[in-house]
Protein backbone atom coordinates (compact mmCIF):
# COMPACT_ATOMS: atom_id res chain seq x y z
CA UNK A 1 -15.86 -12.60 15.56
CA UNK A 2 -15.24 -16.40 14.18
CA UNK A 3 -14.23 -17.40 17.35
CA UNK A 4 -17.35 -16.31 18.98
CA UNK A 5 -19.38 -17.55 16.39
CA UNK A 6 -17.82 -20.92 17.08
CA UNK A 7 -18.21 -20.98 21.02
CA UNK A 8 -20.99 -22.34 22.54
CA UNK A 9 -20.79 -19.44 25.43
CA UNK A 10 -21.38 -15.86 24.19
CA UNK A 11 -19.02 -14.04 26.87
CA UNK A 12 -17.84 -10.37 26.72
CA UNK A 13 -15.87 -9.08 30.41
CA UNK A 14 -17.52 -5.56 32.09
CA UNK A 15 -14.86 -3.77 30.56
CA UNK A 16 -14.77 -5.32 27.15
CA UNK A 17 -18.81 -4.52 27.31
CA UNK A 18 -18.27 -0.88 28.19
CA UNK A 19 -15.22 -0.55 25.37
CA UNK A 20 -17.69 -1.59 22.54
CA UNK A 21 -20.49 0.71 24.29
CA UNK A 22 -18.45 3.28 23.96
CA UNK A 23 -16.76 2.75 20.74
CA UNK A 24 -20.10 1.96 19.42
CA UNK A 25 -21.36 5.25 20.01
CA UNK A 26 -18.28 7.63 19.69
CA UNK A 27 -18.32 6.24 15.71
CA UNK A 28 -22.27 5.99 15.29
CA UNK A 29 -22.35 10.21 16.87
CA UNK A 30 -19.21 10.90 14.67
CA UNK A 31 -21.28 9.44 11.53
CA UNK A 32 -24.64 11.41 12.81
CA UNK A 33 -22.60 14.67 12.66
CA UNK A 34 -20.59 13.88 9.65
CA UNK A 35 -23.96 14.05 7.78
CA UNK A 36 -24.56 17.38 9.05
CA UNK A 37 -21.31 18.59 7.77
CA UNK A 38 -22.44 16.67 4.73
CA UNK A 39 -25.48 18.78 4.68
CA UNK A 40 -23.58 22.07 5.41
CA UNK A 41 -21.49 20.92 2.37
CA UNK A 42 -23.95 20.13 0.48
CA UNK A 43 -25.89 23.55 0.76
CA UNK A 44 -22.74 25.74 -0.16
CA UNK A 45 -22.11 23.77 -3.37
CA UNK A 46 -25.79 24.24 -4.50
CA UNK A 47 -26.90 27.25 -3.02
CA UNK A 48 -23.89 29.41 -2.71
CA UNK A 49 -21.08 28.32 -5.27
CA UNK A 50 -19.35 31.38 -5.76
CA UNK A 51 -18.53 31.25 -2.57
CA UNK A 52 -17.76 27.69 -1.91
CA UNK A 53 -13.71 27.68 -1.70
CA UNK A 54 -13.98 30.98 0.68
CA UNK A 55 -16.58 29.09 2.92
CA UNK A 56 -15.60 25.58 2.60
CA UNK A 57 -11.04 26.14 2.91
CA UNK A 58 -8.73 23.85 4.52
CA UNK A 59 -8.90 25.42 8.44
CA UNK A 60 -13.29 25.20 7.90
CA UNK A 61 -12.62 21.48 6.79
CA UNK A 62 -9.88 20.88 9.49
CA UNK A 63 -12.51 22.31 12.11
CA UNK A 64 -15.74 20.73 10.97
CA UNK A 65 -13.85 17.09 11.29
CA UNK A 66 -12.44 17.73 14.58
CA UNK A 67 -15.56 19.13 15.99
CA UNK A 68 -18.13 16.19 14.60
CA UNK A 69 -15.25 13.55 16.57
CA UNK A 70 -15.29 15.48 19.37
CA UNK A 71 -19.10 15.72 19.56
CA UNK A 72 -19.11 11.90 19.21
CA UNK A 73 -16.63 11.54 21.85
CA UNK A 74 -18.50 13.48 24.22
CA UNK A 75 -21.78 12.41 23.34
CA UNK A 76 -19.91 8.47 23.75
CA UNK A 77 -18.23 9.76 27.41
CA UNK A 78 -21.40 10.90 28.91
CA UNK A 79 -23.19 7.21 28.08
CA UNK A 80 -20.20 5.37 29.91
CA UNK A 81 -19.99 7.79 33.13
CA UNK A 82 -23.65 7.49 33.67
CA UNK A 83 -23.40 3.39 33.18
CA UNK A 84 -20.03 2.93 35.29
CA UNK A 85 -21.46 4.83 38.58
CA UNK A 86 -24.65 1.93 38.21
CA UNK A 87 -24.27 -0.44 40.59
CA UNK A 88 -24.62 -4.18 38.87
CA UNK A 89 -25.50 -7.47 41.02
CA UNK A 90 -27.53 -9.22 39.98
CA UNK A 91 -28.55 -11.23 36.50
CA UNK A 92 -25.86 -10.54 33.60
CA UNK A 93 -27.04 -11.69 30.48
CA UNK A 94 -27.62 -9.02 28.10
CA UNK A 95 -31.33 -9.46 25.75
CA UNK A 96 -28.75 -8.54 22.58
CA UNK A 97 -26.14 -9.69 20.68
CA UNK A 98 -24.05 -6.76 21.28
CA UNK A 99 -23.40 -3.98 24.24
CA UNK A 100 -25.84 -1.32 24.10
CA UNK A 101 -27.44 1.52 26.92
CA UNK A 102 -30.59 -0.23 26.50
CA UNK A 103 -29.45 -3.61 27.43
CA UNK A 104 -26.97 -3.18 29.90
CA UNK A 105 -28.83 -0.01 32.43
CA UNK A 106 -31.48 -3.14 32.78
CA UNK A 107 -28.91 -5.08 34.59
CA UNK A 108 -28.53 -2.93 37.04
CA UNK A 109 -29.56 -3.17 40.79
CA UNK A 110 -30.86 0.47 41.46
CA UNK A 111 -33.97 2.62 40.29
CA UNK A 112 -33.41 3.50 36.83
CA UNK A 113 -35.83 5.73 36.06
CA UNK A 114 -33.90 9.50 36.02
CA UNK A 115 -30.79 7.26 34.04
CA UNK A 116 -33.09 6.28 31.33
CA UNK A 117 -34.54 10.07 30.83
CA UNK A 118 -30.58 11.34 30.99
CA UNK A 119 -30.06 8.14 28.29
CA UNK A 120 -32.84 9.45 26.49
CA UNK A 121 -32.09 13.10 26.10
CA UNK A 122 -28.04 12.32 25.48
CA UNK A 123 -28.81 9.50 22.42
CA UNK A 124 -32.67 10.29 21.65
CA UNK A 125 -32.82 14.15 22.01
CA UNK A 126 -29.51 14.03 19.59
CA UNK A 127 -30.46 12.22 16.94
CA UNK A 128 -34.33 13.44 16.76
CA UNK A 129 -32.71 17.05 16.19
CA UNK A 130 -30.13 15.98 14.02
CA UNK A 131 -32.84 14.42 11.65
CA UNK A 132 -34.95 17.20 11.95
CA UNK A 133 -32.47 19.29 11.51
CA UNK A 134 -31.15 17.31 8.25
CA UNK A 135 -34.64 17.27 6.99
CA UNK A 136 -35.12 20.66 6.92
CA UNK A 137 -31.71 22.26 5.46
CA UNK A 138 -32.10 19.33 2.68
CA UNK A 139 -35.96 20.52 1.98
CA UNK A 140 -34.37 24.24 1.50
CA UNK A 141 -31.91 23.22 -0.55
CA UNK A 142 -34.67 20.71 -2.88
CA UNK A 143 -36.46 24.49 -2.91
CA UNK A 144 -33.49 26.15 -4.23
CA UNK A 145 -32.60 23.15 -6.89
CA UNK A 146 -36.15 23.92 -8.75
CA UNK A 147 -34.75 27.66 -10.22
CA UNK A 148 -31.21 25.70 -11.82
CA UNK A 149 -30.75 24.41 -15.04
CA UNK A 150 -31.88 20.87 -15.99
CA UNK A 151 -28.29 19.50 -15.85
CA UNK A 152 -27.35 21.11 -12.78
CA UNK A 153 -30.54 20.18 -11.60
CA UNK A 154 -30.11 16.68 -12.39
CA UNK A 155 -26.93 16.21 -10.40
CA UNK A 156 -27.96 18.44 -7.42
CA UNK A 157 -30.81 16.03 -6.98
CA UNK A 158 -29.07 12.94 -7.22
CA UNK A 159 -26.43 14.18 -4.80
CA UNK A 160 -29.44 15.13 -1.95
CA UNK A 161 -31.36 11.67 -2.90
CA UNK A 162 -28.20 9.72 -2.35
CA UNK A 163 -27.60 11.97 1.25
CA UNK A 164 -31.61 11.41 2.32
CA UNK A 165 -31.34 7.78 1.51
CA UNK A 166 -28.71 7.60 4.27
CA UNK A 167 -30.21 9.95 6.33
CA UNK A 168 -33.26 8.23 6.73
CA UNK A 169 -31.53 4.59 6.93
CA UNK A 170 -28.95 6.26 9.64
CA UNK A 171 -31.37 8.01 12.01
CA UNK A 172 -34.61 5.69 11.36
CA UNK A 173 -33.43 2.95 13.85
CA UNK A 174 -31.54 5.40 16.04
CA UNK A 175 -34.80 6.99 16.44
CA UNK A 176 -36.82 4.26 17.32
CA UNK A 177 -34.03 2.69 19.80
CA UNK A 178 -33.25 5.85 21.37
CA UNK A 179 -36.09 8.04 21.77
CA UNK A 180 -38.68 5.17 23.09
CA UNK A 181 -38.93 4.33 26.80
CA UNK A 182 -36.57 1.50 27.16
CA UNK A 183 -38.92 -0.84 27.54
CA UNK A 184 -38.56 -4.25 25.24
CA UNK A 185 -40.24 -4.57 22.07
CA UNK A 186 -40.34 -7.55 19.33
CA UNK A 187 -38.42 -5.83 16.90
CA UNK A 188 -35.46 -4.46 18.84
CA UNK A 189 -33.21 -6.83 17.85
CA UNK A 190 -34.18 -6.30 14.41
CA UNK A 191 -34.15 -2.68 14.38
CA UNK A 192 -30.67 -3.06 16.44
CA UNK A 193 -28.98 -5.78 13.35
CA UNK A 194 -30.22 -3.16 10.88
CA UNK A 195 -28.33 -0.48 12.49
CA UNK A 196 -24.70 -2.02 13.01
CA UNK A 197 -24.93 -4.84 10.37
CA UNK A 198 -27.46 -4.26 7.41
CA UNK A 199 -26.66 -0.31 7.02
CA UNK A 200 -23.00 -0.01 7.19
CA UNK A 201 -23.39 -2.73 4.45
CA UNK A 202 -25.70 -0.69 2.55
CA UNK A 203 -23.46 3.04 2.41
CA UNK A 204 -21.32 1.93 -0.25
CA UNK A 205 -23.83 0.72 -2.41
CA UNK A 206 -25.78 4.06 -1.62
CA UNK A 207 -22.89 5.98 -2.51
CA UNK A 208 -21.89 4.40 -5.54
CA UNK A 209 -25.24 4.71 -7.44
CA UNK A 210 -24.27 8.27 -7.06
CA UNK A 211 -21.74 7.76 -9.51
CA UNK A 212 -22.30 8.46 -13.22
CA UNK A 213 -20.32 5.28 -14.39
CA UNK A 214 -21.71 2.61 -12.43
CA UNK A 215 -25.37 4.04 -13.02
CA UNK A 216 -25.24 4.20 -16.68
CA UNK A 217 -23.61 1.06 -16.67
CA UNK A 218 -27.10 -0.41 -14.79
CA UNK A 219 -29.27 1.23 -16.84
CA UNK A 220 -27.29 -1.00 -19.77
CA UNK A 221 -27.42 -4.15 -17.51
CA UNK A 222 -31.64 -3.23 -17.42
CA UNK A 223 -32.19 -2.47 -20.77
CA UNK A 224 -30.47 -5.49 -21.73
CA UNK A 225 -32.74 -7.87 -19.70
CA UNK A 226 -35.90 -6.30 -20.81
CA UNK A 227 -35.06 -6.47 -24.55
């Protein structure tokens, strides 16, 4: 990374391109589906807890984290197949900083148009559901939080806030890069820093406001500045 900062020529090879396309999305569709299993997780502590170490044992846990790596593996393989048949020659500079469908499926010398709806339904079509999906199970589990007791209530709800939070950070900019015609817009590269830079920046800092500690010891820092 330092050295390309330092270079005056941004270069990446075709196959150092397609690596970080790939790798880029095998990770980003594991993440997608690890908040699913989050979800799922998330809904047998609340809503079922009786029944949470029958549900939620070692071979369910094994299985969940093989099959959310496996979904972003295939959801990753499909992208690179469809991109490596494309013939490419003619321009090669890429409108991004990094490898992505949108960028590179412009480069290439052929009619694009039944690509970009395949693109579309494999990264778009994914992550609209997923959110969707997220949204809802997370809305019937909000439902289910109102009829608990004020402490249990309490941390249920700061548990799903800290989940939505990421959610809606994760799946925002996947949204808008992935489900609109790939066509260029003024904010892509924007939207596109957000979601590989800014975000992964931003989970731990989500995450730890979850804990107890570090958000009693704000509400000290606060209190202590207003008085």
């Amino acid at each position: 990374m330092l050295v390309d900062f330092l270079s005056e020529k941004k270069v990446i090879s075709y196959r150092g391109c397609i690596t970080q396309l790939f790798f880029l999305h095998f990770l980003g569709g594991g993440e997608g589906l690890l908040l699913v299993v989050m979800a799922f997780d998330c809904y047998i502590t609340i809503c079922l807890p009786l029944q949470y170490s029958t549900v939620m044992n070692s071979r369910a846990c094994y299985a969940m984290m093989l099959a959310l790596w496996l979904g972003g593996f295939v959801h990753s393989i499909i992208q690179v197949v469809l991109i490596i048949r494309l013939p490419f020659c003619g321009p090669n500079q890429l409108d991004n900083f990094f490898c992505d469908v949108r960028q590179v499926i412009k480069l290439a010398c052929t009619d694009m148009f039944v690509v970009e709806l395949l693109m579309v339904f494999n990264s778009g079509l994914m992550t609209l559901m997923c959110f969707l999906g997220l949204l809802a199970s997370y809305a019937v589990i909000l439902c289910r939080i109102r009829a608990s007791s004020s402490e249990a209530k309490n941390k249920a709800m700061s548990t799903c806030t800290t989940h939505i939070i990421v959610i809606f950070f994760m799946f925002g900019p996947g949204i808008f890069i992935y489900t609109c015609p790939f066509r260029a817009f003024p904010a892509d590269k924007v939207v596109s820093l957000f979601h590989t830079v800014i975000l992964p920046l931003l989970n731990p800092v989500i995450y730890t406001l979850h804990n107890q500690e570090v958000k009693a010891s704000m509400k000290k820092v606060f209190n202590k500045h207003i008085a």
